[in-house]
PDB file of N, CA and C in Angstrom:
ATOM      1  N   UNK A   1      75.692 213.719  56.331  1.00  0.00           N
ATOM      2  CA  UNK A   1      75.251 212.328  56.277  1.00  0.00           C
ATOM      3  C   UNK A   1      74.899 211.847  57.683  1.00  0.00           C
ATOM      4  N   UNK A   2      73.683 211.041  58.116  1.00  0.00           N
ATOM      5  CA  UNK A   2      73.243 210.944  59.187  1.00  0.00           C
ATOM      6  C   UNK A   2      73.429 209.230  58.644  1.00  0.00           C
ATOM      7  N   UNK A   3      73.479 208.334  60.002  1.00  0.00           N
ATOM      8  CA  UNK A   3      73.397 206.689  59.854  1.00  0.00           C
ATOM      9  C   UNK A   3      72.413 206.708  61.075  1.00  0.00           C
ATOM     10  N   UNK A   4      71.399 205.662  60.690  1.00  0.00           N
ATOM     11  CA  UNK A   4      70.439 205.277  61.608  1.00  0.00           C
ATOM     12  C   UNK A   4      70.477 203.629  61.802  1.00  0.00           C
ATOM     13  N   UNK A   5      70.515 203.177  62.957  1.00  0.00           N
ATOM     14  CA  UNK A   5      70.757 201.899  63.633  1.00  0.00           C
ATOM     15  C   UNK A   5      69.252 201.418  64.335  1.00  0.00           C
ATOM     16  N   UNK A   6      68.456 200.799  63.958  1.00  0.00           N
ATOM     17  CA  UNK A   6      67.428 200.238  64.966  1.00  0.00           C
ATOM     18  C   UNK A   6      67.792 198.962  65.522  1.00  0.00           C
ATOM     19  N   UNK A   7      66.911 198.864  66.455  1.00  0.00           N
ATOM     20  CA  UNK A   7      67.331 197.797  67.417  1.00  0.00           C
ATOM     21  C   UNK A   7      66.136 197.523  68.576  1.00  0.00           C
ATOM     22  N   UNK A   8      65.925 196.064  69.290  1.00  0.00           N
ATOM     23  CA  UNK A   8      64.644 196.163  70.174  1.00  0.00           C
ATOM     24  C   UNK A   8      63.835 195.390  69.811  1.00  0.00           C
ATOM     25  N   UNK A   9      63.449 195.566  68.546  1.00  0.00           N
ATOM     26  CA  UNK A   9      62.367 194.457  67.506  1.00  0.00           C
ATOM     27  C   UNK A   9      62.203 193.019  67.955  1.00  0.00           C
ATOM     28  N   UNK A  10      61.138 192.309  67.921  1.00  0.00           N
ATOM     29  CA  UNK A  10      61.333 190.832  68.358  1.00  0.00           C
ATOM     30  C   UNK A  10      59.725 190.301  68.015  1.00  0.00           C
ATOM     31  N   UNK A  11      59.375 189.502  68.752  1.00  0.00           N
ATOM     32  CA  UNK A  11      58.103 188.573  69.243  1.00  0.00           C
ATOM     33  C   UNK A  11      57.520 189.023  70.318  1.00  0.00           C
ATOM     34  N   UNK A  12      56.319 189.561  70.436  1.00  0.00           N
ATOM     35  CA  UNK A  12      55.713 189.602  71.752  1.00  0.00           C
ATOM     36  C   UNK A  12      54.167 189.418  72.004  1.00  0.00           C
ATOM     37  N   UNK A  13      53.817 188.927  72.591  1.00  0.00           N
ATOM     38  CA  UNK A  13      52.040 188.675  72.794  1.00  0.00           C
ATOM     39  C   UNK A  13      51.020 189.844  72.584  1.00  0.00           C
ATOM     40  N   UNK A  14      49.966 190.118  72.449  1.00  0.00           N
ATOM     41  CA  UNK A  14      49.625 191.011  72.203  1.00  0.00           C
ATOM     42  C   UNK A  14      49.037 191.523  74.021  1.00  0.00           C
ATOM     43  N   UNK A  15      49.112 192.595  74.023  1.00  0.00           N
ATOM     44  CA  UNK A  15      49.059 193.859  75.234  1.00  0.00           C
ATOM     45  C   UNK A  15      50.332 193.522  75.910  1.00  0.00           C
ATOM     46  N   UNK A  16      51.562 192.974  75.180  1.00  0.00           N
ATOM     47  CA  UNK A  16      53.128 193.298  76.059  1.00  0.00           C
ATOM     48  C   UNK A  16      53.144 194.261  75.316  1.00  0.00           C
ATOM     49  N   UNK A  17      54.428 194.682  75.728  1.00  0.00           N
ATOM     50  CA  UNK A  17      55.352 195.803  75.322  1.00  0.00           C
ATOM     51  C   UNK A  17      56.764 195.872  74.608  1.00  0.00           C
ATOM     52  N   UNK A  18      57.104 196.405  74.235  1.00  0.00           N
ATOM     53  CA  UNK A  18      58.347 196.281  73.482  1.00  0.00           C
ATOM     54  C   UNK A  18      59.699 197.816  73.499  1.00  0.00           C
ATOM     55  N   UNK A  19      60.570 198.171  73.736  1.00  0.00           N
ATOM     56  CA  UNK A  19      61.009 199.464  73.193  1.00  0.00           C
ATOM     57  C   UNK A  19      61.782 199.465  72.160  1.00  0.00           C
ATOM     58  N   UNK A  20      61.462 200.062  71.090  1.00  0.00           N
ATOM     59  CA  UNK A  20      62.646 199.682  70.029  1.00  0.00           C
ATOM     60  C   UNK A  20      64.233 201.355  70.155  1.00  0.00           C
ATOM     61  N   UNK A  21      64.687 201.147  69.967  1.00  0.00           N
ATOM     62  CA  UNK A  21      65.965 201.782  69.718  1.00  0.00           C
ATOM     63  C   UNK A  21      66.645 202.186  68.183  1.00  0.00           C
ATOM     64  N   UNK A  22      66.888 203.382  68.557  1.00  0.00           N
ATOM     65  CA  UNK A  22      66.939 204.431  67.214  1.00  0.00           C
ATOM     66  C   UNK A  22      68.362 205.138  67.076  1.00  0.00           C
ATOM     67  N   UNK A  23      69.448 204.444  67.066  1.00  0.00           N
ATOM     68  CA  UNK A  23      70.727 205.117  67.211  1.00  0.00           C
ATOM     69  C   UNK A  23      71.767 205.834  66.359  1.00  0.00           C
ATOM     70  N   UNK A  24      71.702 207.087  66.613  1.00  0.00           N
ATOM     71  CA  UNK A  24      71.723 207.841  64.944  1.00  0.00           C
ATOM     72  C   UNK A  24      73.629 208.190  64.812  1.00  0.00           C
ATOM     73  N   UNK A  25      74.432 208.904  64.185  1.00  0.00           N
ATOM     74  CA  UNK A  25      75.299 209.157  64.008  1.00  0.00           C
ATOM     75  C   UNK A  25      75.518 209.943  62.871  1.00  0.00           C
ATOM     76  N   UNK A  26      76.813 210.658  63.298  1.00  0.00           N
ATOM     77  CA  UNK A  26      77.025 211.820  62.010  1.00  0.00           C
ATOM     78  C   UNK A  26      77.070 213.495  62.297  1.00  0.00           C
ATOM     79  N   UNK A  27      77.663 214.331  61.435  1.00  0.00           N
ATOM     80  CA  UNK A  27      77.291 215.536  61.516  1.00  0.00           C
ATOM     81  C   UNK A  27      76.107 215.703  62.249  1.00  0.00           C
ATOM     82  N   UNK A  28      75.998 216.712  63.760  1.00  0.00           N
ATOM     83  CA  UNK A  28      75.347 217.058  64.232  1.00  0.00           C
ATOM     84  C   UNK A  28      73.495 216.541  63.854  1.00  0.00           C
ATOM     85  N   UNK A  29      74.265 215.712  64.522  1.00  0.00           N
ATOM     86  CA  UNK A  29      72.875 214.504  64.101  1.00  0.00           C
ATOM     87  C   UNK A  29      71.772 214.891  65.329  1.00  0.00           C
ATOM     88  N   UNK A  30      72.287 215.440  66.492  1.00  0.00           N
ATOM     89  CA  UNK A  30      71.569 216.060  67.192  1.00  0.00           C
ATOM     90  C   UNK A  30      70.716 217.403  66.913  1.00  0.00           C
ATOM     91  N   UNK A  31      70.748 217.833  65.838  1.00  0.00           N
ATOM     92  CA  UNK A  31      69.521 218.394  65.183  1.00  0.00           C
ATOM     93  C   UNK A  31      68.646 218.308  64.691  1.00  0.00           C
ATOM     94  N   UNK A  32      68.865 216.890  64.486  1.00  0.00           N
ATOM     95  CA  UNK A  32      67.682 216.192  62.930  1.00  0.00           C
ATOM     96  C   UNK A  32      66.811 215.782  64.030  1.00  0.00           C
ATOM     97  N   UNK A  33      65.562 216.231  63.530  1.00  0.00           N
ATOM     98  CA  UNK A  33      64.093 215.838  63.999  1.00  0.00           C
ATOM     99  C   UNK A  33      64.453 213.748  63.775  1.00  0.00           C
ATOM    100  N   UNK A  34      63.505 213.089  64.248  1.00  0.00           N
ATOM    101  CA  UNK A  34      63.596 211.705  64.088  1.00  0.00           C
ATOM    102  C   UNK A  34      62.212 211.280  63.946  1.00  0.00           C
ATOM    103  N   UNK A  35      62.044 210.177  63.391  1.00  0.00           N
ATOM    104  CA  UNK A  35      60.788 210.432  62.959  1.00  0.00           C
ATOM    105  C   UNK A  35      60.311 208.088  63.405  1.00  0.00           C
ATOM    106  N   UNK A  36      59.441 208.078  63.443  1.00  0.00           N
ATOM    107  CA  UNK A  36      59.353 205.924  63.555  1.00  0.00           C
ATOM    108  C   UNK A  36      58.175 206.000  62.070  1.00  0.00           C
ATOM    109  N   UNK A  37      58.580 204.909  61.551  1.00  0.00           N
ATOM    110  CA  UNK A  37      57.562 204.317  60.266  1.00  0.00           C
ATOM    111  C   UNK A  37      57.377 203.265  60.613  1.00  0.00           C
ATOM    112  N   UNK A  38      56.242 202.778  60.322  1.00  0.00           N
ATOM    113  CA  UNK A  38      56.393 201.140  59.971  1.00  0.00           C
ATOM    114  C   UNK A  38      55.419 200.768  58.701  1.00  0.00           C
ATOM    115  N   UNK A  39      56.073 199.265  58.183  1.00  0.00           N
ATOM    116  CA  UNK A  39      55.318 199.031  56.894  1.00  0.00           C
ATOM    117  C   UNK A  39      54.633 197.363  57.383  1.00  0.00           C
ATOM    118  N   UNK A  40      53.676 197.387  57.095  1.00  0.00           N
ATOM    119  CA  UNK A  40      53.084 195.707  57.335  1.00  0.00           C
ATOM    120  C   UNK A  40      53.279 195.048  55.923  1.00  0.00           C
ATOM    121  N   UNK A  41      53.233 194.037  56.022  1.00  0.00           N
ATOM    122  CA  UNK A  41      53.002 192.952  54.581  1.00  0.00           C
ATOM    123  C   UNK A  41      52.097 193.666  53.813  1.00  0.00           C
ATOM    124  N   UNK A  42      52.080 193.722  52.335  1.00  0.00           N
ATOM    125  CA  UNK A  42      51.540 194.291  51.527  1.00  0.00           C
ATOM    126  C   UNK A  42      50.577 195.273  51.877  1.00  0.00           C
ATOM    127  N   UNK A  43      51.160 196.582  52.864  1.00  0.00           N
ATOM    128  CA  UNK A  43      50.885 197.534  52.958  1.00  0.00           C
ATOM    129  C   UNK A  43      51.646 198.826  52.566  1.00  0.00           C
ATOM    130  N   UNK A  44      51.404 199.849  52.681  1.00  0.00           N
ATOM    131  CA  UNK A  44      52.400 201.016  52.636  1.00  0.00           C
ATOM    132  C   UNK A  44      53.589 201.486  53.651  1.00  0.00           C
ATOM    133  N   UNK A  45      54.608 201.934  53.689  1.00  0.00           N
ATOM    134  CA  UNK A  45      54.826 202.583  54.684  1.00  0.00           C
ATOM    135  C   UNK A  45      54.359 203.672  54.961  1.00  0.00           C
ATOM    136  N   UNK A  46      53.870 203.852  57.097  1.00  0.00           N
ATOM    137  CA  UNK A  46      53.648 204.328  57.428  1.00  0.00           C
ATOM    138  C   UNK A  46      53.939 205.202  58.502  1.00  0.00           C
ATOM    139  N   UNK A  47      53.754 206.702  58.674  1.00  0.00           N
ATOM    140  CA  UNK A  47      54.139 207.578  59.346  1.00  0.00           C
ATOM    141  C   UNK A  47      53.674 206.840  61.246  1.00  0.00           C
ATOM    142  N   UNK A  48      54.500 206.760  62.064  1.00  0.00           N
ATOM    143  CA  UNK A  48      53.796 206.366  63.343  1.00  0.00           C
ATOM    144  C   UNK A  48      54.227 207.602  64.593  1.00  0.00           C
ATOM    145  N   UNK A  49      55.748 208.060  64.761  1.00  0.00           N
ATOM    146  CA  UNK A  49      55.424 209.033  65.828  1.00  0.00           C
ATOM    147  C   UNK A  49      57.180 209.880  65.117  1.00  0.00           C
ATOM    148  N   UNK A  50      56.869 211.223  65.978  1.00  0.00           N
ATOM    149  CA  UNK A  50      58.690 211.633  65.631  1.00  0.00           C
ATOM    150  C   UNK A  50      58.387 212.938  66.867  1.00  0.00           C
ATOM    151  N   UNK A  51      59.116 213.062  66.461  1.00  0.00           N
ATOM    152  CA  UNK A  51      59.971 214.386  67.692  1.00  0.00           C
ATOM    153  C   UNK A  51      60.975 215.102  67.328  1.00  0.00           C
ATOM    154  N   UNK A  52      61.001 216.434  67.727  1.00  0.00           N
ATOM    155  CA  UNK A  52      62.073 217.315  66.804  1.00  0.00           C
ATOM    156  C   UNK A  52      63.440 217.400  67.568  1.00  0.00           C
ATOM    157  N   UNK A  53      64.024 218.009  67.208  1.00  0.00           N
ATOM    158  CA  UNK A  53      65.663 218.136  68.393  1.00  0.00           C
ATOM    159  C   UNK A  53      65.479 218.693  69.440  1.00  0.00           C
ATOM    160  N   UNK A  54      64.807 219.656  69.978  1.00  0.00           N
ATOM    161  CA  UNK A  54      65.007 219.722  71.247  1.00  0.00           C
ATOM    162  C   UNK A  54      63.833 218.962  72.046  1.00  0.00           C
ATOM    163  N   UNK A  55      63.047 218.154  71.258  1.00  0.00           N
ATOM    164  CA  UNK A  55      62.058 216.962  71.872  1.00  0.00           C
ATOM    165  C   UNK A  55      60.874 218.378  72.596  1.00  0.00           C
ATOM    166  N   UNK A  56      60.725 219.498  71.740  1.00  0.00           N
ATOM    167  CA  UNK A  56      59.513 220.055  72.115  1.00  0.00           C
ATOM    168  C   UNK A  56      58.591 219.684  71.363  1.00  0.00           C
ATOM    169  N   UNK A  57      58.546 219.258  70.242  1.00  0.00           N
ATOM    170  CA  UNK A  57      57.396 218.761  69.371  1.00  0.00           C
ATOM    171  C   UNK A  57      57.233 217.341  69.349  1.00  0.00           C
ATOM    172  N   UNK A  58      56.206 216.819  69.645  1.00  0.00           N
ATOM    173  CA  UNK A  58      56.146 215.319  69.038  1.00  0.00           C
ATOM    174  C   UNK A  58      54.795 215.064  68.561  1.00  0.00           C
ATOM    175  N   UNK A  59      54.657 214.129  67.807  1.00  0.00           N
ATOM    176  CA  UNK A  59      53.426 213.866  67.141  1.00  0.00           C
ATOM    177  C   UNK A  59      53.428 212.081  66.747  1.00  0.00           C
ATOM    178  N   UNK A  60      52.095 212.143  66.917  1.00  0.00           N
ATOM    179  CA  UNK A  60      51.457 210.533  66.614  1.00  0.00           C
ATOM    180  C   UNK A  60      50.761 210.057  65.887  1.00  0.00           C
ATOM    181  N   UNK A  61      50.680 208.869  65.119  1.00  0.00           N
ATOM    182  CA  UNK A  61      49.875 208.412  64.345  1.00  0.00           C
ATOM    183  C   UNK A  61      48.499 208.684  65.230  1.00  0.00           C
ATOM    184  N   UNK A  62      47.012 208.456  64.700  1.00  0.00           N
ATOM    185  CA  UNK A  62      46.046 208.197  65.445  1.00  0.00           C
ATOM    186  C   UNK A  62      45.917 206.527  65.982  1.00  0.00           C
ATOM    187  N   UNK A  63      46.762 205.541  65.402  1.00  0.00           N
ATOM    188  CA  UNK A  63      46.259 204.675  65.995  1.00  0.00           C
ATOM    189  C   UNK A  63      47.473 204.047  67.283  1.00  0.00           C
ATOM    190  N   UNK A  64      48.605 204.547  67.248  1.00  0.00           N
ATOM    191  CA  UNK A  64      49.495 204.569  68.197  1.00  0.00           C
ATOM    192  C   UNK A  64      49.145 205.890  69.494  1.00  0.00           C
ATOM    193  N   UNK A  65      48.064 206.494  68.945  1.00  0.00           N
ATOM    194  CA  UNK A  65      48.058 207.620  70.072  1.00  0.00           C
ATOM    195  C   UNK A  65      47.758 206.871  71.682  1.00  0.00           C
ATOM    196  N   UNK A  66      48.504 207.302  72.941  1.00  0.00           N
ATOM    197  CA  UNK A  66      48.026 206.861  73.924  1.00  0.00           C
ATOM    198  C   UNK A  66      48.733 205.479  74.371  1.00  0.00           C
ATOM    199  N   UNK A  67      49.325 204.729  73.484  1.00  0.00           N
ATOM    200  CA  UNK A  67      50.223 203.507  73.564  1.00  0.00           C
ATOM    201  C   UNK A  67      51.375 203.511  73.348  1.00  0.00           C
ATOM    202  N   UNK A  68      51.401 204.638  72.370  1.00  0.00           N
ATOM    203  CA  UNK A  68      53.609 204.702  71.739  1.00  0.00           C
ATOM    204  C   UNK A  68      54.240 205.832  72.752  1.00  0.00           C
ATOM    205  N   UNK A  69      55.491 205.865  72.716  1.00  0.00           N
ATOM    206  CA  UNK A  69      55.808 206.990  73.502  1.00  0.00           C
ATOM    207  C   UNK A  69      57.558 207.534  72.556  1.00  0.00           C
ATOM    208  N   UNK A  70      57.562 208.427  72.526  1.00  0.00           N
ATOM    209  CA  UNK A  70      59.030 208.618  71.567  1.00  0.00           C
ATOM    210  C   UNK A  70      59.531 209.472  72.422  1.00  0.00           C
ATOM    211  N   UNK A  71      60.688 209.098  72.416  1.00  0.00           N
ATOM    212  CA  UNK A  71      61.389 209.884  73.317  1.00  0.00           C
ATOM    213  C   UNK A  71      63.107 209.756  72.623  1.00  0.00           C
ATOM    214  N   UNK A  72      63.730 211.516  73.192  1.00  0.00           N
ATOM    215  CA  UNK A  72      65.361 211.277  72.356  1.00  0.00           C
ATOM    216  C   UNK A  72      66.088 211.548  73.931  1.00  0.00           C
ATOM    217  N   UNK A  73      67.621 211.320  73.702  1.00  0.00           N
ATOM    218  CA  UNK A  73      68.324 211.270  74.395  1.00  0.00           C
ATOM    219  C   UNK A  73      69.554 211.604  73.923  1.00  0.00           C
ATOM    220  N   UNK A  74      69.534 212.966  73.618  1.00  0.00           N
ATOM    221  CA  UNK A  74      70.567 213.733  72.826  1.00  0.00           C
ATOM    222  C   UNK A  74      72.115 213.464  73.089  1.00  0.00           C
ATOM    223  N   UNK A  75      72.324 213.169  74.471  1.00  0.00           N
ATOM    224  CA  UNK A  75      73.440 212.828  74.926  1.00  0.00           C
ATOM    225  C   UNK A  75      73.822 211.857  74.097  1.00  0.00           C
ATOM    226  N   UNK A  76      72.831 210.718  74.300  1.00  0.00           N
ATOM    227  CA  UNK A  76      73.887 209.030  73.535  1.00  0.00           C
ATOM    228  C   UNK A  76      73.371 209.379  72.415  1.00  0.00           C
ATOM    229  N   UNK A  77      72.379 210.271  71.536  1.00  0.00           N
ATOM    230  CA  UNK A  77      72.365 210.192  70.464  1.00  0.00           C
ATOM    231  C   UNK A  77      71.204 209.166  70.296  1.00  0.00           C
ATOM    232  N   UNK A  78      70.526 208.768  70.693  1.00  0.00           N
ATOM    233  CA  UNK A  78      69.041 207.659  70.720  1.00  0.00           C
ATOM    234  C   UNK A  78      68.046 207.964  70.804  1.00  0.00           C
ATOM    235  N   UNK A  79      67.341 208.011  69.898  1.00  0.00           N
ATOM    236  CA  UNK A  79      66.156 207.787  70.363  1.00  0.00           C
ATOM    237  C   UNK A  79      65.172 206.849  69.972  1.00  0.00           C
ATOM    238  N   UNK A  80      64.282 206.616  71.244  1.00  0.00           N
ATOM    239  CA  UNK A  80      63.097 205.260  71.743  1.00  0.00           C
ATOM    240  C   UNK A  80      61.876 205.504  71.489  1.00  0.00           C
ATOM    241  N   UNK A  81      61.455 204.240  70.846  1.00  0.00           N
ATOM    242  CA  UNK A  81      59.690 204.151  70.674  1.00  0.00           C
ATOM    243  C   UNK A  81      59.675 203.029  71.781  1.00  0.00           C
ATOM    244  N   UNK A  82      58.350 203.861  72.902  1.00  0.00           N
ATOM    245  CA  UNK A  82      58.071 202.722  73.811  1.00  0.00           C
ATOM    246  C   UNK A  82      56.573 202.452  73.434  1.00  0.00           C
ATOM    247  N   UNK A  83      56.663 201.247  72.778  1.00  0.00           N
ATOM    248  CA  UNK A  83      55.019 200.722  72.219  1.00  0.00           C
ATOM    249  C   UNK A  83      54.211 199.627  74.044  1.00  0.00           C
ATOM    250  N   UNK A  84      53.238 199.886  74.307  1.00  0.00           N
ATOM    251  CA  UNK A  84      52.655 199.563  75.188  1.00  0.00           C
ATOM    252  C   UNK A  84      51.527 199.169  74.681  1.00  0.00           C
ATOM    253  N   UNK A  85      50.637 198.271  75.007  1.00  0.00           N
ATOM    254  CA  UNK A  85      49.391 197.767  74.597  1.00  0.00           C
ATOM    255  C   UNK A  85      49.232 197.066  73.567  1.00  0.00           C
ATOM    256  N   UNK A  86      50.568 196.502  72.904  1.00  0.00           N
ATOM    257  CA  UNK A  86      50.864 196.156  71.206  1.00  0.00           C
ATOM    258  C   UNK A  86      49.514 195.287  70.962  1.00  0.00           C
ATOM    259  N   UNK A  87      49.154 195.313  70.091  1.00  0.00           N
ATOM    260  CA  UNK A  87      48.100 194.512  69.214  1.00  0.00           C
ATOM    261  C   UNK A  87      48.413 193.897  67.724  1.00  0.00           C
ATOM    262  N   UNK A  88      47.966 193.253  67.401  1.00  0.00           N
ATOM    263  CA  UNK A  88      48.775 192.629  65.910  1.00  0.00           C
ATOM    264  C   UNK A  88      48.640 193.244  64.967  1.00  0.00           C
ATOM    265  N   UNK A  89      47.843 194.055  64.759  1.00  0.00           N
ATOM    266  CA  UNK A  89      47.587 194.834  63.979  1.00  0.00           C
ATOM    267  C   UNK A  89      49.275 196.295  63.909  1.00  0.00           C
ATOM    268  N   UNK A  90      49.814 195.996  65.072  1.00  0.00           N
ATOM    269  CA  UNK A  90      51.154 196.697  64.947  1.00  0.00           C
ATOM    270  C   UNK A  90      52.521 195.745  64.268  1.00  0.00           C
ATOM    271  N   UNK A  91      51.855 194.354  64.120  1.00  0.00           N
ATOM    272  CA  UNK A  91      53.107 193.666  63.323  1.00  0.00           C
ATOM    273  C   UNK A  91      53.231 194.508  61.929  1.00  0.00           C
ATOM    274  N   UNK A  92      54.790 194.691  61.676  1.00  0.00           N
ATOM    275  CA  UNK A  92      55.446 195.602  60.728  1.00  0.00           C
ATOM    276  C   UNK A  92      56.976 195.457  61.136  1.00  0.00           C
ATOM    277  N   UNK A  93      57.571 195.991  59.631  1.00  0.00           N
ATOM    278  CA  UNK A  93      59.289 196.675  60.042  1.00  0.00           C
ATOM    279  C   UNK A  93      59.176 198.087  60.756  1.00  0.00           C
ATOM    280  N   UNK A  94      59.525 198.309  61.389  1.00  0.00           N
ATOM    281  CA  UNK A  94      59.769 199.335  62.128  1.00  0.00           C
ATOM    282  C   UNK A  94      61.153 200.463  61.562  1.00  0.00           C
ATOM    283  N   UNK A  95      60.768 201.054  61.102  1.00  0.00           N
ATOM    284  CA  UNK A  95      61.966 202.134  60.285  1.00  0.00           C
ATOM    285  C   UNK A  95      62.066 203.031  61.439  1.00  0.00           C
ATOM    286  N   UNK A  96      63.469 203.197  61.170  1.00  0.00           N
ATOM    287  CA  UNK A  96      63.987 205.169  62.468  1.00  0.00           C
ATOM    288  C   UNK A  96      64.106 205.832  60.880  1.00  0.00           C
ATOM    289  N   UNK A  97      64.032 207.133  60.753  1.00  0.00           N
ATOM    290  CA  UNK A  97      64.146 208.249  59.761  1.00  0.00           C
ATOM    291  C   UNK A  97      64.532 209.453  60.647  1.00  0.00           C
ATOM    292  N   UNK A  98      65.176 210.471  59.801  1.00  0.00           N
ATOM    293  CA  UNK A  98      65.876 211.758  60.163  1.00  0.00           C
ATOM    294  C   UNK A  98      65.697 212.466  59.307  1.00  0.00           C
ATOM    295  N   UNK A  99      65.652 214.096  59.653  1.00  0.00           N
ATOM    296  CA  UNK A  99      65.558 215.006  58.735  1.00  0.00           C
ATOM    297  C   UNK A  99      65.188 216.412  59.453  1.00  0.00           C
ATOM    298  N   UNK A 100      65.834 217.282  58.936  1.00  0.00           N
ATOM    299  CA  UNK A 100      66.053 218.369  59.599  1.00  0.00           C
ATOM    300  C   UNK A 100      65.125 219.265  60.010  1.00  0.00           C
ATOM    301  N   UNK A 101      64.178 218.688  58.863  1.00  0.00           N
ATOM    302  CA  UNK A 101      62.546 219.673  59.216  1.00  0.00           C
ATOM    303  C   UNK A 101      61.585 218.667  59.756  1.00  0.00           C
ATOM    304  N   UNK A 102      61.052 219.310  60.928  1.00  0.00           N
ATOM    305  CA  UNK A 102      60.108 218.338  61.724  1.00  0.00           C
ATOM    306  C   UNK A 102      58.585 218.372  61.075  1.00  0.00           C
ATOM    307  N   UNK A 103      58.764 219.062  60.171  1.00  0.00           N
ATOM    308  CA  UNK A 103      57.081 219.031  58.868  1.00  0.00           C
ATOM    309  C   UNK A 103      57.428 217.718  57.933  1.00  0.00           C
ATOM    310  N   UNK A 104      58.871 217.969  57.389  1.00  0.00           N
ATOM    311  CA  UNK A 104      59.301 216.811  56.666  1.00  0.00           C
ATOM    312  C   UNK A 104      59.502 215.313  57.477  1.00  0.00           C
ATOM    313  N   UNK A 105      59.500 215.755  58.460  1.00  0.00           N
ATOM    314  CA  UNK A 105      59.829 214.285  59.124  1.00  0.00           C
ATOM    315  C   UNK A 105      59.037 213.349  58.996  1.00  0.00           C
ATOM    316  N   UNK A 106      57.672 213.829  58.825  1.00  0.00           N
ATOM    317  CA  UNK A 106      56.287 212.659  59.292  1.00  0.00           C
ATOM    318  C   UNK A 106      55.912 212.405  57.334  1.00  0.00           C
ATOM    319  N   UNK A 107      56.604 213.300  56.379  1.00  0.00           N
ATOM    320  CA  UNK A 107      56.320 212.961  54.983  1.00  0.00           C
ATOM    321  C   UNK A 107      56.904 212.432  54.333  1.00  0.00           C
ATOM    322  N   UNK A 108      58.285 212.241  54.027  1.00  0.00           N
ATOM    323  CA  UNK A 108      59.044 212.202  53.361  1.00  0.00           C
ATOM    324  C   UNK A 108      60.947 212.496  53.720  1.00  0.00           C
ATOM    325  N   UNK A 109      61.078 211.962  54.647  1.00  0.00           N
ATOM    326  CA  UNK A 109      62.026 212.078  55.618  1.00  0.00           C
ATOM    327  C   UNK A 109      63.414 211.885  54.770  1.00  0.00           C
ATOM    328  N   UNK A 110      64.774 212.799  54.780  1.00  0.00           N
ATOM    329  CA  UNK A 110      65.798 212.416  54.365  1.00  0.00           C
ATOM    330  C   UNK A 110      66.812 211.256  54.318  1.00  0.00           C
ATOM    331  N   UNK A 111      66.828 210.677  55.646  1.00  0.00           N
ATOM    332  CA  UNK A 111      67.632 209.127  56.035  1.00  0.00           C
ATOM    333  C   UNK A 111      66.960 208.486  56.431  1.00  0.00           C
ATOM    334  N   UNK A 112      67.242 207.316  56.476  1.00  0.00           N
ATOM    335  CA  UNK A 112      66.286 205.996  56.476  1.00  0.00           C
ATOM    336  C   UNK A 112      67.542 204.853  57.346  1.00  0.00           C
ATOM    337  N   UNK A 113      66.948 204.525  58.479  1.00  0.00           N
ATOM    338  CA  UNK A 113      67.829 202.922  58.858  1.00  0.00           C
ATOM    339  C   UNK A 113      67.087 201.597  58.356  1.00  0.00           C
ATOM    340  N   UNK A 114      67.600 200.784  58.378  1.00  0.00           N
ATOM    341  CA  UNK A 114      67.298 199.587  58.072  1.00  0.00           C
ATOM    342  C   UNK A 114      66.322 198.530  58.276  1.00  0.00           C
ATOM    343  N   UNK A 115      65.738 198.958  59.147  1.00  0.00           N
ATOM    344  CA  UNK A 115      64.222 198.333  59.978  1.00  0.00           C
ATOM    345  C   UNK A 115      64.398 197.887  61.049  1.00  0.00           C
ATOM    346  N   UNK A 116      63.075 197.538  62.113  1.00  0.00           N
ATOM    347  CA  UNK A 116      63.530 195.989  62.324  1.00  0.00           C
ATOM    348  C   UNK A 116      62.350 195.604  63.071  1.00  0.00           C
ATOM    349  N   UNK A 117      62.220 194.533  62.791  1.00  0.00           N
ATOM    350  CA  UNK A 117      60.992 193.461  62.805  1.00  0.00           C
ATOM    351  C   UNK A 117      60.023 193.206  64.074  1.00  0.00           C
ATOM    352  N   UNK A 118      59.066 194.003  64.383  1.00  0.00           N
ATOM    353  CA  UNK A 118      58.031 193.707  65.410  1.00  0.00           C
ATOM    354  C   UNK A 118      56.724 192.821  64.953  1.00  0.00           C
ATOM    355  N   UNK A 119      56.973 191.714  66.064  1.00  0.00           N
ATOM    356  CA  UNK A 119      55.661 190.959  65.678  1.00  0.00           C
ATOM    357  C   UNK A 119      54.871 190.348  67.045  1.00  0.00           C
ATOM    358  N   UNK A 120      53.296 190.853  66.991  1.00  0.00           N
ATOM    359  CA  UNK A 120      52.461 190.889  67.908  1.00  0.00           C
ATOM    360  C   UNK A 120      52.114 189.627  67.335  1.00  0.00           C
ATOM    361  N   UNK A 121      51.714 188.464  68.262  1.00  0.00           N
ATOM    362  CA  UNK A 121      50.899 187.333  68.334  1.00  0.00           C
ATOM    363  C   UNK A 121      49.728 187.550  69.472  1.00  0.00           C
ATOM    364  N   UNK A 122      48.450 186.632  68.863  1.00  0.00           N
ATOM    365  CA  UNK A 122      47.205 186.570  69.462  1.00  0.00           C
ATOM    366  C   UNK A 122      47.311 185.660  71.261  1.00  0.00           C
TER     367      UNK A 122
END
């Protein structure tokens, strides 16, 4: 059983920045690939960036490419989406997800935290 904690989420203008926080726990939770979603108002959820356990793989949405940055920190067990350039078009909940396979991570991910709320204004 893995627990995922987000944190970071808020209000910010559009081209600030934000880092949100991904704080996992559990059985060797330092294996599970981690994965960021986000869902907008009557949209889908969507795949945005993840990284595997030893943070050799990472991968990006195309429209976060070049602005998000994911990064883990195996020690405290965290890991960070650093969004740069935000635009409103990134207002959404922001989900952390886990799962042991870094193919599964970006599809259909095993654990799920709770969200939390980024919103770009004009």
């Amino acid at each position: 059983q893995v627990q995922l904690v987000e944190s970071g989420g808020g209000l910010v203008q559009a081209g600030g920045s934000l880092r949100l926080s991904c704080a996992a726990s559990g059985r060797t939770v330092s294996s599970y690939a981690i994965g960021w979603f986000r869902q907008a108002p009557g949209k889908e959820r969507e795949f945005v960036a993840a990284v595997s356990w030893r943070s050799t793989n990472r991968n990006y949405a195309d429209s976060v490419k070049g602005r998000f940055t994911i990064a883990r920190d195996n020690v405290r067990n965290t890991v960070y989406l650093q969004m740069n350039s935000l635009k409103p078009e990134d207002t959404a909940v922001y989900y952390c997800a886990a799962d042991l396979s870094f193919e599964q991570i970006m599809t259909v991910p095993r654990y799920w935290g709770q969200g939390t709320q980024v919103t770009v204004s004009l």
